[in-house]
Each structure stands twice: as structure tokens, then as C-alpha cells.
C-alpha atoms as a PDB file:
ATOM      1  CA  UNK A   1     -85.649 205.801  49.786  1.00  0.00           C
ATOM      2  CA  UNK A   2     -88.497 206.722  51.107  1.00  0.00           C
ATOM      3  CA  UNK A   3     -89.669 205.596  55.060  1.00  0.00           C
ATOM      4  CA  UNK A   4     -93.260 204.688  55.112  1.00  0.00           C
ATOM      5  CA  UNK A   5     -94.821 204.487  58.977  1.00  0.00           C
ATOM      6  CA  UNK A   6     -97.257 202.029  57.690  1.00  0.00           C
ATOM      7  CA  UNK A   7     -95.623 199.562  56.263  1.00  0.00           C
ATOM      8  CA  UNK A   8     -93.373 199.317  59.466  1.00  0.00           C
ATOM      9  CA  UNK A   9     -96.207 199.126  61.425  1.00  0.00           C
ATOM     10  CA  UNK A  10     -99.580 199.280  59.679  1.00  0.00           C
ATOM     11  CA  UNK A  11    -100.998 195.680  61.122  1.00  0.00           C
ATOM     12  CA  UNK A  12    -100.496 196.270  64.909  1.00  0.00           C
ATOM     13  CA  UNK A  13    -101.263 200.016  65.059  1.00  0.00           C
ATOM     14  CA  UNK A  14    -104.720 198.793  63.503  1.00  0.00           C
ATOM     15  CA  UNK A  15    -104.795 196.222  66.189  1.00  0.00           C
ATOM     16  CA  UNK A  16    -103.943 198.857  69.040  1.00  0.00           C
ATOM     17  CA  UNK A  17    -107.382 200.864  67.606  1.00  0.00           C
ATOM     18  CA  UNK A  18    -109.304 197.333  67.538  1.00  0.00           C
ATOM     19  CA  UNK A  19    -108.354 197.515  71.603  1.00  0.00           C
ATOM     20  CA  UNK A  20    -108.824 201.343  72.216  1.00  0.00           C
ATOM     21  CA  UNK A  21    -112.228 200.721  70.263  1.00  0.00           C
ATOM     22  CA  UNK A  22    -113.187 197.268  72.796  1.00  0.00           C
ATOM     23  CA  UNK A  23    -111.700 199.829  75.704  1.00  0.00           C
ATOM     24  CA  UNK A  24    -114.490 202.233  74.702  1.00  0.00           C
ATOM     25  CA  UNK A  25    -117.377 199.551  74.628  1.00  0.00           C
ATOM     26  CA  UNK A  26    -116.234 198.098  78.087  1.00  0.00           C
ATOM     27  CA  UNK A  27    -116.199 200.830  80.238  1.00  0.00           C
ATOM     28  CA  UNK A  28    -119.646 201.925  78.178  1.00  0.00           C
ATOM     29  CA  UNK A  29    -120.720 198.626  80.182  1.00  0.00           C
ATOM     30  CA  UNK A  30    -119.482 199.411  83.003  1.00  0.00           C
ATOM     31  CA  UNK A  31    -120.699 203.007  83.400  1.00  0.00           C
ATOM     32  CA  UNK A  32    -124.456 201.241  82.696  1.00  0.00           C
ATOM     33  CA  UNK A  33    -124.033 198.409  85.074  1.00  0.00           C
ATOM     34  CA  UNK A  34    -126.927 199.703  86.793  1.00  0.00           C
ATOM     35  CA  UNK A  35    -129.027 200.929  83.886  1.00  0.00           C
ATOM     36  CA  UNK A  36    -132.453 198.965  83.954  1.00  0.00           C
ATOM     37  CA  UNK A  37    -132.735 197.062  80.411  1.00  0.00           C
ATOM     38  CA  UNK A  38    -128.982 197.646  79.160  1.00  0.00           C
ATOM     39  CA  UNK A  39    -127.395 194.997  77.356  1.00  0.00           C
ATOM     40  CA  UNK A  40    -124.027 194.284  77.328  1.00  0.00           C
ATOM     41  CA  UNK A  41    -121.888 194.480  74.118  1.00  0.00           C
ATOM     42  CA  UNK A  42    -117.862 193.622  73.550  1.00  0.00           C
ATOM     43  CA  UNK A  43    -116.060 193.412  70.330  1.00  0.00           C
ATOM     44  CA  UNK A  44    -114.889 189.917  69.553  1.00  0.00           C
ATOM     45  CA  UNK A  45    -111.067 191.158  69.234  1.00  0.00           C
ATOM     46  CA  UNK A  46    -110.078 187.261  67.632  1.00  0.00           C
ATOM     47  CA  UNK A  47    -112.852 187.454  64.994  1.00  0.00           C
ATOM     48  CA  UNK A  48    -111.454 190.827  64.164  1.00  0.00           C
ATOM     49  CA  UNK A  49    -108.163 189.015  63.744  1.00  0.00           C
ATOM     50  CA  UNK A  50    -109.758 186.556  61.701  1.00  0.00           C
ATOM     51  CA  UNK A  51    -111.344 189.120  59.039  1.00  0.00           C
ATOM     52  CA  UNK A  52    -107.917 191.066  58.573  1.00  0.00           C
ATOM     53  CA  UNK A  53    -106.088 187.935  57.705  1.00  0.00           C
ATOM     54  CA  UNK A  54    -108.787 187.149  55.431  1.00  0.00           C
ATOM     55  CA  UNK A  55    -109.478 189.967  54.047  1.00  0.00           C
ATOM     56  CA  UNK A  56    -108.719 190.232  50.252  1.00  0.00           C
ATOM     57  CA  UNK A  57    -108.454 193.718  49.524  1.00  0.00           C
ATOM     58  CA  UNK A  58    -105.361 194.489  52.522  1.00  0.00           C
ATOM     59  CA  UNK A  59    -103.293 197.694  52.326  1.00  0.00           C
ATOM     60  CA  UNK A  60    -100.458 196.095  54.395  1.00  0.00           C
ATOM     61  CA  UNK A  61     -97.216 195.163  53.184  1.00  0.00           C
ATOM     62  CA  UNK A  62     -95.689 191.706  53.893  1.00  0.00           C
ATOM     63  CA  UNK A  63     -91.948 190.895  53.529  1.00  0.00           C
ATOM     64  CA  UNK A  64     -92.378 187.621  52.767  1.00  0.00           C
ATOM     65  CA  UNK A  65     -94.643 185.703  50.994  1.00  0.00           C
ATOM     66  CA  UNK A  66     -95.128 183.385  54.175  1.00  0.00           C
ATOM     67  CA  UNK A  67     -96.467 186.417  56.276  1.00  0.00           C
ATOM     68  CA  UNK A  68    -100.314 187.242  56.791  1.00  0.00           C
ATOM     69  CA  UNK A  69    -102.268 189.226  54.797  1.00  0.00           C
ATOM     70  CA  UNK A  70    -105.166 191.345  55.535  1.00  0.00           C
ATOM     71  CA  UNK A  71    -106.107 194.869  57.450  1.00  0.00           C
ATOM     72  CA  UNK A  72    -108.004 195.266  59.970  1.00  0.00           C
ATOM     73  CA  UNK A  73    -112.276 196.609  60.474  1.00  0.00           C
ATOM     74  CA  UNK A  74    -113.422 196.967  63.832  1.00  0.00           C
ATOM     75  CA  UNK A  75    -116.592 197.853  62.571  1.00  0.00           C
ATOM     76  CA  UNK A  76    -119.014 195.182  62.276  1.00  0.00           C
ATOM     77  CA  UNK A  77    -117.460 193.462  65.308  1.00  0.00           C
ATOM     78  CA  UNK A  78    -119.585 194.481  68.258  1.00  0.00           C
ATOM     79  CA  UNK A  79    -121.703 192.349  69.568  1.00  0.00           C
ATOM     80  CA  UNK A  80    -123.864 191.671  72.640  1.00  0.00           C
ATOM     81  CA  UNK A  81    -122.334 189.708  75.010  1.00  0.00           C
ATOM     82  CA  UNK A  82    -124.132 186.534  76.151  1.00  0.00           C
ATOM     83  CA  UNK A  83    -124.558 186.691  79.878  1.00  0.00           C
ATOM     84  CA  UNK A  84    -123.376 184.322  82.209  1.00  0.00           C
ATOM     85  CA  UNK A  85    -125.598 185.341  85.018  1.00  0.00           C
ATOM     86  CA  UNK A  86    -129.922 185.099  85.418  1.00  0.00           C
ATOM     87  CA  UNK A  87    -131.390 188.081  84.627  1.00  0.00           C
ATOM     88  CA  UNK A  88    -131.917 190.145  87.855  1.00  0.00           C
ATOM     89  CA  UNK A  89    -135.613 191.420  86.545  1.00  0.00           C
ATOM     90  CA  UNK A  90    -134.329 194.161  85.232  1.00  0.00           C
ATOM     91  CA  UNK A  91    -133.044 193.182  81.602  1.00  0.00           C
ATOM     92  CA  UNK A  92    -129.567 194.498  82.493  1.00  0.00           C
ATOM     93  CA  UNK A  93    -126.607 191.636  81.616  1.00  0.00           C
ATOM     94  CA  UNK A  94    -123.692 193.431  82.550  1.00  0.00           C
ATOM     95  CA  UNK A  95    -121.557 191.434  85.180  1.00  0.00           C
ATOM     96  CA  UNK A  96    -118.975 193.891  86.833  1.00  0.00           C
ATOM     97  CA  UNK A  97    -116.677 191.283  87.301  1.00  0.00           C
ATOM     98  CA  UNK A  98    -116.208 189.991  84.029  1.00  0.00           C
ATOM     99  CA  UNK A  99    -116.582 193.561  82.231  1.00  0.00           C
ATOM    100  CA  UNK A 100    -113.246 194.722  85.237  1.00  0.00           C
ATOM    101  CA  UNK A 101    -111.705 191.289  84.299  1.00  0.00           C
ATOM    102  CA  UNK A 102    -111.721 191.697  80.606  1.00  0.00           C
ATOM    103  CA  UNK A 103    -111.016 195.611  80.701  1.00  0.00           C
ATOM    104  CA  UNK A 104    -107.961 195.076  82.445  1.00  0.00           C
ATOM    105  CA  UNK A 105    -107.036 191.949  80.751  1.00  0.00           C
ATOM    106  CA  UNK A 106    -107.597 194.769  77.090  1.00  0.00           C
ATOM    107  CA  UNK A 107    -105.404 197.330  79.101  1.00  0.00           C
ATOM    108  CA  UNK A 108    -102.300 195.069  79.720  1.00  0.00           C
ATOM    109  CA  UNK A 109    -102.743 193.922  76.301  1.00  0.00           C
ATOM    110  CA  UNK A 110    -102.975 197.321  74.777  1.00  0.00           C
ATOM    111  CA  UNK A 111     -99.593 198.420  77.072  1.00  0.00           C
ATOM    112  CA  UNK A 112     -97.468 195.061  75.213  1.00  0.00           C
ATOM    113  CA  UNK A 113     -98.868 196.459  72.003  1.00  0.00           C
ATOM    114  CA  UNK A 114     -97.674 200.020  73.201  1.00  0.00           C
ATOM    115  CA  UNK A 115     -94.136 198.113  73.601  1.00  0.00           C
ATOM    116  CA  UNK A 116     -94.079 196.414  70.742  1.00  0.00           C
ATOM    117  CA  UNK A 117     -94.746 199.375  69.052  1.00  0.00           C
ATOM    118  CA  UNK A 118     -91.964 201.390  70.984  1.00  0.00           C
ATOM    119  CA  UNK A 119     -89.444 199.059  70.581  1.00  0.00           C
ATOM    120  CA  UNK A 120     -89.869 199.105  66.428  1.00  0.00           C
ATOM    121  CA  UNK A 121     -89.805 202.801  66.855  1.00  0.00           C
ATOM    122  CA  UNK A 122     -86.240 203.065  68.850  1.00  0.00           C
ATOM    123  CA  UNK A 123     -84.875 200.793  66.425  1.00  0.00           C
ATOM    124  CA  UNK A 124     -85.817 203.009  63.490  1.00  0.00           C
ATOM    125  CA  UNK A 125     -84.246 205.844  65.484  1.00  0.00           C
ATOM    126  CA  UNK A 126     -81.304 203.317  66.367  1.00  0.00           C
ATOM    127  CA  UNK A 127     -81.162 202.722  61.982  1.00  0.00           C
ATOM    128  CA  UNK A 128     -81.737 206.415  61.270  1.00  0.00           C
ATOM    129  CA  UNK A 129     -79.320 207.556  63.530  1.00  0.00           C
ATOM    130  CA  UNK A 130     -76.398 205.136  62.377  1.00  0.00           C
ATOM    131  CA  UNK A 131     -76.611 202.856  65.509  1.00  0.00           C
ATOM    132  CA  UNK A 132     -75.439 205.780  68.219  1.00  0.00           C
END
């Protein structure tokens, strides 16, 4: 019988690139905090949730007929952040505090992803290897 990497772990490597991809956008904000006219964007990481479990056509495999289905599109998601500050005069609407918050906040959240991740993987090695 065949192992497929996938179906072990299709859904949440999907959701790891959903985070690498917001990772990317935030520090884009970031590095054009002081750009006149720059608009900040983000990629709404629960509607992205939202469109893989409705999504008809998945490619995931679920062991039960109780578990979600769907895969998961970043694209499509990004959007431009509404800002929760006045504008300056210079059309920029990045706030360096909440675009460090929510990075950070993506990071940690990306790292227990990375974990979850590891820990399916060392018990496939644990199964493969017969449990030594």
C-alpha cells in the first residue's frame, strides 16, 4: 500500500502556504510604511478557511464522512486593509503597529502549524519504522 504525503497532510500544508503567502503581503507593508500613497493589503486567512471548506471540487481526502471538505486558494484573498488611523496627507494606511502585531501573531501561528506538521511526520517515521 501505497503512502500518499497528501492525504496525510494535504489540508494544513495548504494552510501553512495561505500563512507564508499573508507573511509575504505583511512585511510588503511594512517595508512601504513610509511610501507616500501605499495602501495596505492582508489576506483574510478565515475567509480563506471559509472557501476551502466550501469548496466543491476538493482534492483532499477525509476519513470520515463527519470531517471537512474543501482545499484551499489563497488567491483571490488579498485585500486592502481598512485603516484604523486618519490619513496622515499622504494616502499611506499602513499602521506599524498593527502590521508587527499581526506579522508576529502569522509567525507563531505558522511555527504551531510547523509542529503540527512535525509531529504527524515522526509518527509516520514512528509507523514506518515499527514503533523503535
Amino acid at each position: 500500500m501505497a503512502i500518499n504525503l497528501d492525504k496525510l497532510m494535504g489540508f494544513h500544508h495548504k494552510a501553512l502556504q495561505v500563512r507564508t503567502d499573508r507573511m509575504e503581503v505583511l512585511a510588503g507593508n511594512l517595508a512601504n510604511a513610509n511610501t507616500p500613497g501605499y495602501k495596505a493589503r492582508d489576506i483574510d486567512f478565515q475567509k480563506a478557511m471559509k472557501t476551502a471548506q466550501q469548496s466543491s471540487g476538493n482534492n483532499l481526502v477525509r476519513t470520515h464522512d463527519n470531517h471537512i471538505k474543501g482545499s484551499m486558494q489563497s488567491s483571490g484573498e488579498l485585500q486592502f486593509r481598512i485603516p484604523n488611523q486618519p490619513d496622515t496627507g499622504d494616502g499611506n494606511t499602513v499602521d506599524v503597529q498593527i502590521e508587527r502585531n499581526t506579522f508576529l501573531d502569522n509567525g507563531l501561528r505558522y511555527q504551531a502549524g510547523m509542529e503540527f506538521l512535525n509531529g504527524k511526520i515522526k509518527g509516520m517515521k514512528k509507523a514506518l519504522s515499527g514503533g523503535q
